[in-house]
N, C-alpha and C. Protein backbone atom coordinates (compact mmCIF):
# COMPACT_ATOMS: atom_id res chain seq x y z
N UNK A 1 132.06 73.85 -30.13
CA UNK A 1 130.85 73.05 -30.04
C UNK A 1 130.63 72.51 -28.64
N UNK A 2 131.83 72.30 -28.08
CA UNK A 2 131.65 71.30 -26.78
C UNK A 2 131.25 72.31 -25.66
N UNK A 3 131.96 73.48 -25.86
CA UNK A 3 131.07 74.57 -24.53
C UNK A 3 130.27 75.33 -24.79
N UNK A 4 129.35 75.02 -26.07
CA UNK A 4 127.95 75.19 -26.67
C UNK A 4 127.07 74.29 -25.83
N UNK A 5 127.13 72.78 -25.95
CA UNK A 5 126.70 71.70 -25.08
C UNK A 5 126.84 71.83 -24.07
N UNK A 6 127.97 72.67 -23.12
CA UNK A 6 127.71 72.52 -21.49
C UNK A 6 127.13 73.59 -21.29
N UNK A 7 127.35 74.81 -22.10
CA UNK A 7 126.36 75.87 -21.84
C UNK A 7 124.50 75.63 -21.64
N UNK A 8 124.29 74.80 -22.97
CA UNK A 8 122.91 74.50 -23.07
C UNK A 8 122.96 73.56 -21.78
N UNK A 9 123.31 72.21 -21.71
CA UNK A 9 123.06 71.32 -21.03
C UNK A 9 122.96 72.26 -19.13
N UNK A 10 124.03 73.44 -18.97
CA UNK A 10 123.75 73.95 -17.53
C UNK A 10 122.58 75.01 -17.37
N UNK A 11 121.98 75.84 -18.61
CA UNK A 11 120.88 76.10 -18.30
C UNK A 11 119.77 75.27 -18.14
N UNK A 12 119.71 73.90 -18.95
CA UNK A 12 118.54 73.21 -18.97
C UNK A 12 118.36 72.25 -17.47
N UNK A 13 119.52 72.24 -16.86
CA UNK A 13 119.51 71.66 -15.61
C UNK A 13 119.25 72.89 -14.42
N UNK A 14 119.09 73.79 -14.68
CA UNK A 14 118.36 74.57 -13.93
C UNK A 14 116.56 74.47 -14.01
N UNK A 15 116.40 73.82 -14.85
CA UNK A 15 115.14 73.72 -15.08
C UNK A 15 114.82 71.96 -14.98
N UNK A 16 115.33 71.45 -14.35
CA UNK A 16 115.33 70.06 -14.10
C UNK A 16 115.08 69.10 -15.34
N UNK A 17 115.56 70.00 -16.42
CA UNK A 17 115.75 68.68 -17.69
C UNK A 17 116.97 68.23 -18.48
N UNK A 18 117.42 67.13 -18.59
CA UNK A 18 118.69 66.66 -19.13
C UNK A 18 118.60 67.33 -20.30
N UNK A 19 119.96 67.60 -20.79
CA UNK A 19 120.38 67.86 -22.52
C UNK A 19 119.79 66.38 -23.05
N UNK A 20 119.97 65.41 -22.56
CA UNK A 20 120.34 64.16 -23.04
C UNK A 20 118.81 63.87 -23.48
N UNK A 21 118.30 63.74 -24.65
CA UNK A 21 117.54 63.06 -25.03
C UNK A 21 116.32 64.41 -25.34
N UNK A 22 116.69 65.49 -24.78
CA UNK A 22 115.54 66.67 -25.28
C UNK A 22 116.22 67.70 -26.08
N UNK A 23 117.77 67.83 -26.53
CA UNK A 23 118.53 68.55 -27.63
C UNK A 23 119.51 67.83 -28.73
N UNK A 24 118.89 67.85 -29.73
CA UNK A 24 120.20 67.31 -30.97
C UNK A 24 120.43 67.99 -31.89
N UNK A 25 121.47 67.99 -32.79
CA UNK A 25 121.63 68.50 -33.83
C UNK A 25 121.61 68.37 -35.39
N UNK A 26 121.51 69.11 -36.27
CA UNK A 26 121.20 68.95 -37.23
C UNK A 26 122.13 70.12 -38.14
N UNK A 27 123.14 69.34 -39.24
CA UNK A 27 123.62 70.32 -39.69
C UNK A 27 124.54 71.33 -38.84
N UNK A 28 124.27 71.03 -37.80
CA UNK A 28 125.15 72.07 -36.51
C UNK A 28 124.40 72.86 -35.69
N UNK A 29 123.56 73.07 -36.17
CA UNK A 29 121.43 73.64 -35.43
C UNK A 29 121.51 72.91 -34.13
N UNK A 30 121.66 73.90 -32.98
CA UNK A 30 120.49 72.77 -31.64
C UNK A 30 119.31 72.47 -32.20
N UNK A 31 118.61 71.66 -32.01
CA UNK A 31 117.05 71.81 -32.04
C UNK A 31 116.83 71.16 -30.48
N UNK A 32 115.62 71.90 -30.02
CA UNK A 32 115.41 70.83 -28.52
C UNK A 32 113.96 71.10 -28.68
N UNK A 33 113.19 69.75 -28.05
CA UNK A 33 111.46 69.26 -28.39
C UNK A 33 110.84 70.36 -27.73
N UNK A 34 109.84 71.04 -28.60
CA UNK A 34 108.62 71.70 -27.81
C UNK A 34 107.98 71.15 -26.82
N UNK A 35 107.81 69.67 -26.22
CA UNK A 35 107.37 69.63 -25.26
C UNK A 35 108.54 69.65 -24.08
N UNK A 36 109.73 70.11 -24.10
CA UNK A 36 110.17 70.20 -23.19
C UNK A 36 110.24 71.57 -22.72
N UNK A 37 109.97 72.68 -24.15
CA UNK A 37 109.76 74.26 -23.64
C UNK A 37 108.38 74.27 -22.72
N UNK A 38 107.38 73.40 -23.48
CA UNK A 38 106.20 73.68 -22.40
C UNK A 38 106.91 73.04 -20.87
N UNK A 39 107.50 72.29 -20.62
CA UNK A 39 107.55 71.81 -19.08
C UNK A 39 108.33 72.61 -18.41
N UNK A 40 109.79 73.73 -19.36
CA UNK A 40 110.16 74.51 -18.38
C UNK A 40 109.33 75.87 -18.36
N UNK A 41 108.16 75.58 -19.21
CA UNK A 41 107.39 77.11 -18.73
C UNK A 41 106.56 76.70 -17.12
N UNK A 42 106.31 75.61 -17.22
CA UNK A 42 105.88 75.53 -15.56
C UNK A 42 106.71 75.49 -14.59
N UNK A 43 107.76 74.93 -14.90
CA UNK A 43 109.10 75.31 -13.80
C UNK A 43 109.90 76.92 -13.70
N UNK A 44 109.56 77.42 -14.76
CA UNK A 44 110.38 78.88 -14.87
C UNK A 44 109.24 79.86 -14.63
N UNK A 45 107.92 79.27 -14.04
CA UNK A 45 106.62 80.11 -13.66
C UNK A 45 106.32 81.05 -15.23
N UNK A 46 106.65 80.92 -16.39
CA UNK A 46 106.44 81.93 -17.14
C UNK A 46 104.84 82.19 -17.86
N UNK A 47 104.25 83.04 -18.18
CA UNK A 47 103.11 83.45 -18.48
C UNK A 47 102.72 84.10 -19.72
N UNK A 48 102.07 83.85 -20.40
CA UNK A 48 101.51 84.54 -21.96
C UNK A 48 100.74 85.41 -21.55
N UNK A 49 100.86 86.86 -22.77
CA UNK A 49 99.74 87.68 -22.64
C UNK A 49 99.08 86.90 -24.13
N UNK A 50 97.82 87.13 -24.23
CA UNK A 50 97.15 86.96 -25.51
C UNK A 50 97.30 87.24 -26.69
N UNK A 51 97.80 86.28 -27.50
CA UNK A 51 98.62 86.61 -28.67
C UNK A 51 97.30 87.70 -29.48
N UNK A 52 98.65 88.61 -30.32
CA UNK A 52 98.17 89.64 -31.07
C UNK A 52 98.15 88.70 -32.72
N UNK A 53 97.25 88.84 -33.37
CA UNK A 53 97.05 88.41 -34.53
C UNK A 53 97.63 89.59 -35.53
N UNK A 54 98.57 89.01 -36.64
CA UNK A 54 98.95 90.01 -37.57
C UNK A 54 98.55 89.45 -39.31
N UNK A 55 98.27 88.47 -38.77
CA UNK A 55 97.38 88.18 -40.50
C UNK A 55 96.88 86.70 -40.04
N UNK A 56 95.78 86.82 -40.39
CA UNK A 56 94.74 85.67 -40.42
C UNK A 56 94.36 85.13 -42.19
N UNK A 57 94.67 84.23 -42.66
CA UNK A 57 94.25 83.59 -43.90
C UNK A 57 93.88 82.20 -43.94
N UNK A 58 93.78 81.67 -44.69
CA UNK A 58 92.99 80.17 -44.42
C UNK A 58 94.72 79.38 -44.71
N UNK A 59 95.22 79.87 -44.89
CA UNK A 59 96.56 78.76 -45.33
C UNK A 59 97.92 79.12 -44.83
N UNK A 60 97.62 80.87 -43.69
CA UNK A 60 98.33 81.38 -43.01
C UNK A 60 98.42 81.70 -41.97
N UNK A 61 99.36 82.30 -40.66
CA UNK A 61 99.12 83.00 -39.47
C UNK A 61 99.89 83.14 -39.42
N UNK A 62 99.85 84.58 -38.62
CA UNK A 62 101.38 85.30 -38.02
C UNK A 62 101.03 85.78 -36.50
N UNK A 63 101.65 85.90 -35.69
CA UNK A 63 101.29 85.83 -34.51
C UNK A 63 102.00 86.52 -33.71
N UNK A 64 101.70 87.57 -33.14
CA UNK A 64 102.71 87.96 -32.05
C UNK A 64 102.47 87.78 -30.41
N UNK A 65 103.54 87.46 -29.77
CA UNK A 65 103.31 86.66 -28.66
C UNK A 65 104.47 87.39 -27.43
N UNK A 66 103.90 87.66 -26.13
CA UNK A 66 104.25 88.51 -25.08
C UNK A 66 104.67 87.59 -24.39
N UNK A 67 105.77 86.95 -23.55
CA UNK A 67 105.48 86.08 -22.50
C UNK A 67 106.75 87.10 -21.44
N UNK A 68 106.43 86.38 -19.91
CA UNK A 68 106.93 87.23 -18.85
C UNK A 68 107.47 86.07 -18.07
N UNK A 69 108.93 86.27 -17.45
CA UNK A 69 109.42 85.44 -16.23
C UNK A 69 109.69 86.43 -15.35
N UNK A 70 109.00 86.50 -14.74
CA UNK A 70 109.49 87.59 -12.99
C UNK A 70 109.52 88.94 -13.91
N UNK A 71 110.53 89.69 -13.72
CA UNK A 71 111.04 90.92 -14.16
C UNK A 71 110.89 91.18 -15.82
N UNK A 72 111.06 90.22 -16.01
CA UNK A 72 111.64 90.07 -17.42
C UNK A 72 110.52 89.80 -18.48
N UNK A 73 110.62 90.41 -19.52
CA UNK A 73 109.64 90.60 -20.99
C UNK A 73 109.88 90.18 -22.03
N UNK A 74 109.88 89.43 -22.91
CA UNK A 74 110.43 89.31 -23.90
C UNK A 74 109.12 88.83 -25.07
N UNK A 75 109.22 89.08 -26.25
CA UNK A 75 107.86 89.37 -27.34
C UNK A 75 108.77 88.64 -28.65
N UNK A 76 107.74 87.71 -29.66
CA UNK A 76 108.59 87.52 -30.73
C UNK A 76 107.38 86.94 -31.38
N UNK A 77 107.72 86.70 -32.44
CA UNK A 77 106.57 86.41 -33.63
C UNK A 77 106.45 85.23 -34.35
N UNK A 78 105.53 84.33 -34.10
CA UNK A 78 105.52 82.95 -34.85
C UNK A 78 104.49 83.09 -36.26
N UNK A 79 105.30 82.82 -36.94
CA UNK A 79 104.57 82.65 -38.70
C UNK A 79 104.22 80.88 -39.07
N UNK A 80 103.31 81.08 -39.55
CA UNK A 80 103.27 79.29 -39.81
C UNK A 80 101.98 79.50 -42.04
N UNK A 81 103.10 79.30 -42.81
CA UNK A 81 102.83 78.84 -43.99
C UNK A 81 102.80 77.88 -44.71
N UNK A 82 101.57 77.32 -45.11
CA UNK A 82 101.26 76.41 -45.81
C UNK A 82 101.66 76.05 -47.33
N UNK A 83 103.34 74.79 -47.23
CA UNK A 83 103.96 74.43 -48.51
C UNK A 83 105.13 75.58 -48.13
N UNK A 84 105.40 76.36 -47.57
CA UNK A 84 106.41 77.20 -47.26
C UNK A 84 107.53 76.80 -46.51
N UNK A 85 106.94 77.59 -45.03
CA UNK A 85 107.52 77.08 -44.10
C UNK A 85 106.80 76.23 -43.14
N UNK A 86 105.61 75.39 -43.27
CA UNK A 86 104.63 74.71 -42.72
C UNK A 86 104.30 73.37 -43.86
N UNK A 87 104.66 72.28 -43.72
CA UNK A 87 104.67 71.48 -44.55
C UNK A 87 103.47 70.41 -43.98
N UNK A 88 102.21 70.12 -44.85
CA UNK A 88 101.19 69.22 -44.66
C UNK A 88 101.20 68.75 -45.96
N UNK A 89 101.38 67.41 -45.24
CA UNK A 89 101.18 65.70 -46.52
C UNK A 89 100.35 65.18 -46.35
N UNK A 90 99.68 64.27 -47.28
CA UNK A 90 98.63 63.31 -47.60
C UNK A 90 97.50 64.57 -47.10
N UNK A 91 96.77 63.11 -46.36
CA UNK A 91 95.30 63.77 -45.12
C UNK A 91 95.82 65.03 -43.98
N UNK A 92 96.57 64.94 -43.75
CA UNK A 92 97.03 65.77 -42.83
C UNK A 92 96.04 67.23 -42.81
N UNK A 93 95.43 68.06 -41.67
CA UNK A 93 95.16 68.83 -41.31
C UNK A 93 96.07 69.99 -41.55
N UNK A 94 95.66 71.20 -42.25
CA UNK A 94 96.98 72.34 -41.57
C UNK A 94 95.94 73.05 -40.60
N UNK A 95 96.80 73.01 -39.11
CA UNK A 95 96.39 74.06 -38.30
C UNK A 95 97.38 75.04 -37.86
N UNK A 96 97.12 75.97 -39.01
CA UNK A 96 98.60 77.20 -39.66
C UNK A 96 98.21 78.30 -37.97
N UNK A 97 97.14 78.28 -37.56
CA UNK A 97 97.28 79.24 -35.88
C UNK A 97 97.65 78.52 -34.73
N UNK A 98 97.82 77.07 -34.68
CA UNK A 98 98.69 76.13 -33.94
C UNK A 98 100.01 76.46 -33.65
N UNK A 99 100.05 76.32 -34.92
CA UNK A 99 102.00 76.14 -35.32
C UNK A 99 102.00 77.65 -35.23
N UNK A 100 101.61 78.47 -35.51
CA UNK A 100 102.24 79.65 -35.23
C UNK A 100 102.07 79.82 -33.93
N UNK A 101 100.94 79.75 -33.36
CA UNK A 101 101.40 80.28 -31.71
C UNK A 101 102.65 78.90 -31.28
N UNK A 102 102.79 78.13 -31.07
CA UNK A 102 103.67 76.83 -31.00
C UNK A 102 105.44 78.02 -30.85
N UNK A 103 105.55 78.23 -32.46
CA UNK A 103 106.97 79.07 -32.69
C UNK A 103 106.82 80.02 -31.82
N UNK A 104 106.02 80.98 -31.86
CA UNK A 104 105.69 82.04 -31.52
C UNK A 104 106.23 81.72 -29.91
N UNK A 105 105.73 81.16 -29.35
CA UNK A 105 105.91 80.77 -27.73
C UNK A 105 107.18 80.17 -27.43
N UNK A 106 107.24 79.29 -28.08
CA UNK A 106 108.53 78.64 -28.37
C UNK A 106 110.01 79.70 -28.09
N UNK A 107 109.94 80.84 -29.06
CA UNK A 107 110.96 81.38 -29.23
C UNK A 107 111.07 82.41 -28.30
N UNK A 108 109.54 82.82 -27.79
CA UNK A 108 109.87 83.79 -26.34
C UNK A 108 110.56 82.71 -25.06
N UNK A 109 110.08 81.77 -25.15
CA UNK A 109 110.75 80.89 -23.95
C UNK A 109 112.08 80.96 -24.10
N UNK A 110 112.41 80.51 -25.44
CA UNK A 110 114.25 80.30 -25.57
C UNK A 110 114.71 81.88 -25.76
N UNK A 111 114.29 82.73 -25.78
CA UNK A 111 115.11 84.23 -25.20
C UNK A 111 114.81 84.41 -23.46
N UNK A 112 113.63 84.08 -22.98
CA UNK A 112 113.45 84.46 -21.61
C UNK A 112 114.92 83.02 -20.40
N UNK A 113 114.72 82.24 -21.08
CA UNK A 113 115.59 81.31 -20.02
C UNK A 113 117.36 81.41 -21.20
N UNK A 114 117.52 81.97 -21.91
CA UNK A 114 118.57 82.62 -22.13
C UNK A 114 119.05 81.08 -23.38
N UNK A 115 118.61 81.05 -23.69
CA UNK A 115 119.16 79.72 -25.29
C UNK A 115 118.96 80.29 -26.71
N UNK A 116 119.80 80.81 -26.51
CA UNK A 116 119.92 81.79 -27.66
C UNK A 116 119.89 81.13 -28.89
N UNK A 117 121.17 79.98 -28.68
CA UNK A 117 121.67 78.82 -29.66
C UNK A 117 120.64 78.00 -30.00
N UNK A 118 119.58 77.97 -29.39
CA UNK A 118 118.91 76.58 -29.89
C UNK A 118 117.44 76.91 -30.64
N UNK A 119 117.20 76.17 -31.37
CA UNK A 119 115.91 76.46 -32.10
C UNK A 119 114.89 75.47 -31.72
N UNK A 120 113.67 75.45 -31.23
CA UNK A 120 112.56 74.68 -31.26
C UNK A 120 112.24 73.44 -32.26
N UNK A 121 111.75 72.10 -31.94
CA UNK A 121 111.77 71.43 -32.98
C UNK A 121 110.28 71.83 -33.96
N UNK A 122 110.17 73.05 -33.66
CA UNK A 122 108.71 73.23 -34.10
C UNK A 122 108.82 74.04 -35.46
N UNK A 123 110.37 74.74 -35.51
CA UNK A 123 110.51 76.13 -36.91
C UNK A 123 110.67 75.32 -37.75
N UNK A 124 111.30 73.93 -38.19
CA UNK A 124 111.24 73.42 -39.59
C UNK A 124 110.99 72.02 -39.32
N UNK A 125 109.87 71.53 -39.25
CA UNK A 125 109.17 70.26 -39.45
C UNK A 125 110.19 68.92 -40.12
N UNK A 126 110.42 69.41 -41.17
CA UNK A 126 110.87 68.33 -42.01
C UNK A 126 112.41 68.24 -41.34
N UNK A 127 113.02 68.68 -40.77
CA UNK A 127 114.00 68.92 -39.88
C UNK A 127 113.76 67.46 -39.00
N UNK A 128 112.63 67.18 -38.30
CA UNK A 128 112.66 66.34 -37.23
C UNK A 128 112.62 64.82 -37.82
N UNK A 129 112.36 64.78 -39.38
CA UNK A 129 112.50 63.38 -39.49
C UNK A 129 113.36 62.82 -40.54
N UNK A 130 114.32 63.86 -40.67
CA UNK A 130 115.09 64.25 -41.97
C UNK A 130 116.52 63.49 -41.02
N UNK A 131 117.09 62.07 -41.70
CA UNK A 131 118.42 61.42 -41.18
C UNK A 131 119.29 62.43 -41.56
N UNK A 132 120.13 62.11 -40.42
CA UNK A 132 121.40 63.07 -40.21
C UNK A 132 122.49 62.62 -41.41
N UNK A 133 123.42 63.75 -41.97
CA UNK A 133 124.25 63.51 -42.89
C UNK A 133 125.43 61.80 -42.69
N UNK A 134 125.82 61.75 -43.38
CA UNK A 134 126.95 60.84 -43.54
C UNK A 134 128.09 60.82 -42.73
N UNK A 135 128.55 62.03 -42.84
CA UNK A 135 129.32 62.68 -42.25
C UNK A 135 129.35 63.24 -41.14
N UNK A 136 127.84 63.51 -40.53
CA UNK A 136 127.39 64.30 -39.22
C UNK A 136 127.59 63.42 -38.43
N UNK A 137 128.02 63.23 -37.10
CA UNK A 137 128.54 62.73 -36.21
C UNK A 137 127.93 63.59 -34.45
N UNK A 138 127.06 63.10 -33.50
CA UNK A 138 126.29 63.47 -32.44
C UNK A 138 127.23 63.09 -31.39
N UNK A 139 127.25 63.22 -30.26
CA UNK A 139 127.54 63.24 -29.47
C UNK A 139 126.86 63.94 -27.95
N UNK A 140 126.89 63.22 -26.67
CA UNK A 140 126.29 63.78 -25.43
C UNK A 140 126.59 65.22 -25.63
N UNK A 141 125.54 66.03 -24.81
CA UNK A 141 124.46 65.82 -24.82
C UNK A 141 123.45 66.20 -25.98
N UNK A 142 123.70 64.82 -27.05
CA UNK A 142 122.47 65.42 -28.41
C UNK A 142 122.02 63.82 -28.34
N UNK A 143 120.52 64.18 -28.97
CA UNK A 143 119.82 62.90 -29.43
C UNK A 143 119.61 63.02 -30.57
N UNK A 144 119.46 61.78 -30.83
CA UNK A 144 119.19 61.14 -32.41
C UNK A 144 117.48 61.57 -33.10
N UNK A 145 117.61 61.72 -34.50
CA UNK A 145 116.49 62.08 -34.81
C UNK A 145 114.79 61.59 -34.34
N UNK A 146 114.44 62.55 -34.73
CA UNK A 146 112.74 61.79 -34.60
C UNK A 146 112.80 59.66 -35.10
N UNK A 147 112.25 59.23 -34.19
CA UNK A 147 112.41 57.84 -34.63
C UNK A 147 111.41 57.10 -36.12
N UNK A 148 112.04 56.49 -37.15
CA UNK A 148 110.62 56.50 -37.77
C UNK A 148 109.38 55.75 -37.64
N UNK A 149 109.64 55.24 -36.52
CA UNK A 149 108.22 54.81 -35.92
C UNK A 149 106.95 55.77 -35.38
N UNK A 150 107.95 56.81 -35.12
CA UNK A 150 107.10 58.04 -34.68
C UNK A 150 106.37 58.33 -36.13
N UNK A 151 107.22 58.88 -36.65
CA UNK A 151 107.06 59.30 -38.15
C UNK A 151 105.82 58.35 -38.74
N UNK A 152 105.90 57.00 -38.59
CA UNK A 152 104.71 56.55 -39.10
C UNK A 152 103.72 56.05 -38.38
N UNK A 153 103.39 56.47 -36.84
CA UNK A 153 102.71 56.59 -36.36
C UNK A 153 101.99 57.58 -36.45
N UNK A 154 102.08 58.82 -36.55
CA UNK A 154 101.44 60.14 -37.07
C UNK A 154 100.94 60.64 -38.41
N UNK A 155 102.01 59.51 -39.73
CA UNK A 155 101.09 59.48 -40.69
C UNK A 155 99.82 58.76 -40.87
N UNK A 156 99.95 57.37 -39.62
CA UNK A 156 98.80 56.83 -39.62
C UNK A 156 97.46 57.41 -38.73
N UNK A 157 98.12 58.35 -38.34
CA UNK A 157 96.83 59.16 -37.47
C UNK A 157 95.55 60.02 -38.13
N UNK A 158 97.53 60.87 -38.64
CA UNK A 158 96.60 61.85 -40.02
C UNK A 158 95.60 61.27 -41.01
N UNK A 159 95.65 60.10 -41.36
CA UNK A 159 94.58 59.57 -42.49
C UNK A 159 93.28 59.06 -41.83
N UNK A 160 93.54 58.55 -40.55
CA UNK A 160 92.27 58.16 -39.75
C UNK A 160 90.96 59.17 -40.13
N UNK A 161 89.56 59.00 -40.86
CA UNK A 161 89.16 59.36 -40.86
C UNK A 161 87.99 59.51 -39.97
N UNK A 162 87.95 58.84 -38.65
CA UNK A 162 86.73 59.07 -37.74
C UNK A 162 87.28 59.02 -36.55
N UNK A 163 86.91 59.43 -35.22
CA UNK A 163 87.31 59.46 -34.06
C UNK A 163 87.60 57.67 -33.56
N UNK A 164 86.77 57.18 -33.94
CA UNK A 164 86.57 55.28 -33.67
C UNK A 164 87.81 55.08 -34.34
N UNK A 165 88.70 55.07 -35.26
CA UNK A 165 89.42 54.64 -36.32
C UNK A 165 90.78 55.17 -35.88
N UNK A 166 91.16 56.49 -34.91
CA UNK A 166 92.05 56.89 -33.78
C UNK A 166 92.22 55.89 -32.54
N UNK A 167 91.04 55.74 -32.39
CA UNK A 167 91.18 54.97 -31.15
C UNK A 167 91.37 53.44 -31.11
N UNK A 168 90.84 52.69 -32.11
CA UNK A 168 91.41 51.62 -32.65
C UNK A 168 92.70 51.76 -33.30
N UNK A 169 93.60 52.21 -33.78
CA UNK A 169 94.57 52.57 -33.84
C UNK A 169 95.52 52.13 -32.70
N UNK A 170 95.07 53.19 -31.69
CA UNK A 170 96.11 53.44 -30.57
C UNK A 170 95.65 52.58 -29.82
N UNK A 171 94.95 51.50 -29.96
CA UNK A 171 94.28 50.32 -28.92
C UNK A 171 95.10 49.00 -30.03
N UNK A 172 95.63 48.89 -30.99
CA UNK A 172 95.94 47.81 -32.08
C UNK A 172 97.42 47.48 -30.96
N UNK A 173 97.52 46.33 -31.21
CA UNK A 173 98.63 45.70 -30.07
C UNK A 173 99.79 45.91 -30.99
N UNK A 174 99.98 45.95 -32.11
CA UNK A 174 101.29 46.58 -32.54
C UNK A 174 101.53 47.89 -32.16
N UNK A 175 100.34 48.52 -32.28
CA UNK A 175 100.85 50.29 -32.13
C UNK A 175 101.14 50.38 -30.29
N UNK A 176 100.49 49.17 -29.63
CA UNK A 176 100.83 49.21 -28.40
C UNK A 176 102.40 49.06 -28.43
N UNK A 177 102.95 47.82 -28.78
CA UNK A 177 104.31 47.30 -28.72
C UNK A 177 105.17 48.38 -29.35
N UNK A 178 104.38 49.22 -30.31
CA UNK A 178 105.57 50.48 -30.80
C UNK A 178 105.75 51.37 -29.80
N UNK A 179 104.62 51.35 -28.73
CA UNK A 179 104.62 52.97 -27.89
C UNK A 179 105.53 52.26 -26.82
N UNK A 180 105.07 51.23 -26.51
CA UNK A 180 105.98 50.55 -25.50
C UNK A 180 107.78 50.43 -25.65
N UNK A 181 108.22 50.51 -26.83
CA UNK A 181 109.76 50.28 -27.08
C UNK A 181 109.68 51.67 -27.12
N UNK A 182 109.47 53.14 -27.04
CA UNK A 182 109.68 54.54 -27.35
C UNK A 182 110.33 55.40 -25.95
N UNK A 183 111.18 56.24 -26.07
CA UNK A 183 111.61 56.96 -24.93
C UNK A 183 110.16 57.32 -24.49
N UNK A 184 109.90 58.28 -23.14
CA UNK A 184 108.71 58.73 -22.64
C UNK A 184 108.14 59.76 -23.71
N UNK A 185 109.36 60.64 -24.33
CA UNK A 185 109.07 62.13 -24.57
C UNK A 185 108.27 61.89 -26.16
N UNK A 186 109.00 60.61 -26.56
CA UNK A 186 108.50 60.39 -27.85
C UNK A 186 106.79 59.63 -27.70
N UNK A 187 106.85 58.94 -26.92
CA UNK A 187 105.55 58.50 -26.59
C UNK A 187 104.36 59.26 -26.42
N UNK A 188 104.57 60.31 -25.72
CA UNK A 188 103.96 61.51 -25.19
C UNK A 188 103.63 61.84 -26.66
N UNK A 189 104.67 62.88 -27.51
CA UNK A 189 103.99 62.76 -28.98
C UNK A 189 103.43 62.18 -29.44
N UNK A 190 103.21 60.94 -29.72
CA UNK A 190 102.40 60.47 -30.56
C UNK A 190 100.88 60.43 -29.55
N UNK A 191 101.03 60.45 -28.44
CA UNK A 191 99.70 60.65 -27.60
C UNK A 191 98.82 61.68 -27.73
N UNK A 192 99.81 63.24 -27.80
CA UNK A 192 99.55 64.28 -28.09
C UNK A 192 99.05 64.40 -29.31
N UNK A 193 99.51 63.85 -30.26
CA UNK A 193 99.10 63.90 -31.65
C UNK A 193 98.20 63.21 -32.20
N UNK A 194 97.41 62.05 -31.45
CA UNK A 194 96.29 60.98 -31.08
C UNK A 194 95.13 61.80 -31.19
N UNK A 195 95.66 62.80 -29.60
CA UNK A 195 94.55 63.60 -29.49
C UNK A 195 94.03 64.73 -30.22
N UNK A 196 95.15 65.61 -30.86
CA UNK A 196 94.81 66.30 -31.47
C UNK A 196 94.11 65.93 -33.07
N UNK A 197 94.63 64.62 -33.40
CA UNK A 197 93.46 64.00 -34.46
C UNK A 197 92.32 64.38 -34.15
N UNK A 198 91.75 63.67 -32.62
CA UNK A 198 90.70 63.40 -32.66
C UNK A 198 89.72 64.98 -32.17
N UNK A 199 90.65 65.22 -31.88
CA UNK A 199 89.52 66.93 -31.86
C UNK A 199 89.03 67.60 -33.31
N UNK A 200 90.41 67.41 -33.99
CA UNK A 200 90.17 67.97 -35.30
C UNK A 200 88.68 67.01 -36.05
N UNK A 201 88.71 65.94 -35.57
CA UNK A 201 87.61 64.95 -36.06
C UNK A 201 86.19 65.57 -35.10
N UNK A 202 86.26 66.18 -34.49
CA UNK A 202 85.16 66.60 -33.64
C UNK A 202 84.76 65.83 -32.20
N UNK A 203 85.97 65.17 -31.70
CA UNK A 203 85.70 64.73 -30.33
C UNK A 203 85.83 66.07 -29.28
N UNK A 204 85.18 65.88 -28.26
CA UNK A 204 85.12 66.83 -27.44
C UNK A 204 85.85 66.38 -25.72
N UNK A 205 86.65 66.09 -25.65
CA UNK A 205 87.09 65.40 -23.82
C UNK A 205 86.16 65.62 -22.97
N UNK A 206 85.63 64.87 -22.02
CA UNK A 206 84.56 64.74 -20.98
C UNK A 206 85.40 65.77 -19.86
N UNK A 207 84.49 67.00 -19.39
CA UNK A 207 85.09 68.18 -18.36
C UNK A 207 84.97 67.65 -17.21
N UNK A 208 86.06 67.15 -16.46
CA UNK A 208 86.28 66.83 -15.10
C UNK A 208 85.10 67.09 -14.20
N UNK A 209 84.41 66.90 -13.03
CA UNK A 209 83.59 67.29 -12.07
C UNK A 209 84.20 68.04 -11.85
């Protein structure tokens, strides 16, 4: 296990990100945050070709996805099923061609920068807010689960039913004082996930000059 961790932890410092706080485990699973695959795709210069669609359904997607670092090719396939392997509660939105390109990308990154061992926190959802066993025991470099402040910050997003009702939300001085006690990376999520409410609600972002 321990030269599993320096293995991961010395590729990810080639890419200027700590193990510490962007890989933990579960069950014995790396998992490390999708937003830290997107930040070493801008440091590892890597590039998507346009995902190939292999089934389109209203409660499904499968996706195949090309990405390139320098020389190197690597192709893999993100599936995202609704009640399957894609789990949406209450109000919650499924956006089943999200999450599949998400894996889909996800898993070409972790073959192109060579992390064989680790899985995206994006392949099993309920994974990220699911407490660690009794018995499971973490150690540097792993972090501790999704926090459940996160967790119920995002269920309170999902039910928001108007763009005004997001933004009062994330303007309420508790939800301030929650974002304020949160690591960066976790903060960032629930920001990310703010926004993507509010598109799904039909906001549109004002296009830069």
């Amino acid at each position: 296990m321990n030269s599993t961790n320096e293995q991961i932890a010395t590729i990810l410092d080639r890419y200027g990100e700590p193990a510490d706080g962007n890989v933990w485990r579960v069950q014995g699973q790396a998992f490390i945050h999708h937003k830290t695959l997107e930040r070493i795709v801008a440091q590892a210069n890597i590039t998507f070709d346009p995902p190939a669609i292999l089934r389109a359904e209203r409660d499904e997607a499968v996706l195949l996805v090309v990405g390139r670092m320098g020389e190197r090719t690597e192709w893999s396939i993100g599936e995202a099923l609704v009640n399957v392997n894609y789990d949406v509660s209450g109000s919650e939105s499924a956006y089943v061609y999200a999450m599949a390109e998400k894996r889909a990308k996800d898993r070409v990154i972790l073959k192109l920068i060579d992390l064989h061992d680790v899985v995206t926190s994006e392949e099993i959802p309920e994974f990220e807010s699911s407490p660690p066993s009794c018995n499971e025991t973490t150690s540097a470099p792993e972090l501790d689960l999704e926090p459940g402040i996160v967790v119920e910050l995002k269920r309170k997003l999902d039910g928001a039913e108007a763009v005004e009702a997001v933004i009062a939300l994330m303007r309420d001085a508790e939800t301030q004082r929650s974002l304020a006690g949160l690591a960066p990376d976790w903060k960032d999520e629930v920001l990310d996930h703010a926004k993507s409410r509010m598109v799904a609600l039909g906001w549109t972002p004002k296009q830069a000059a």
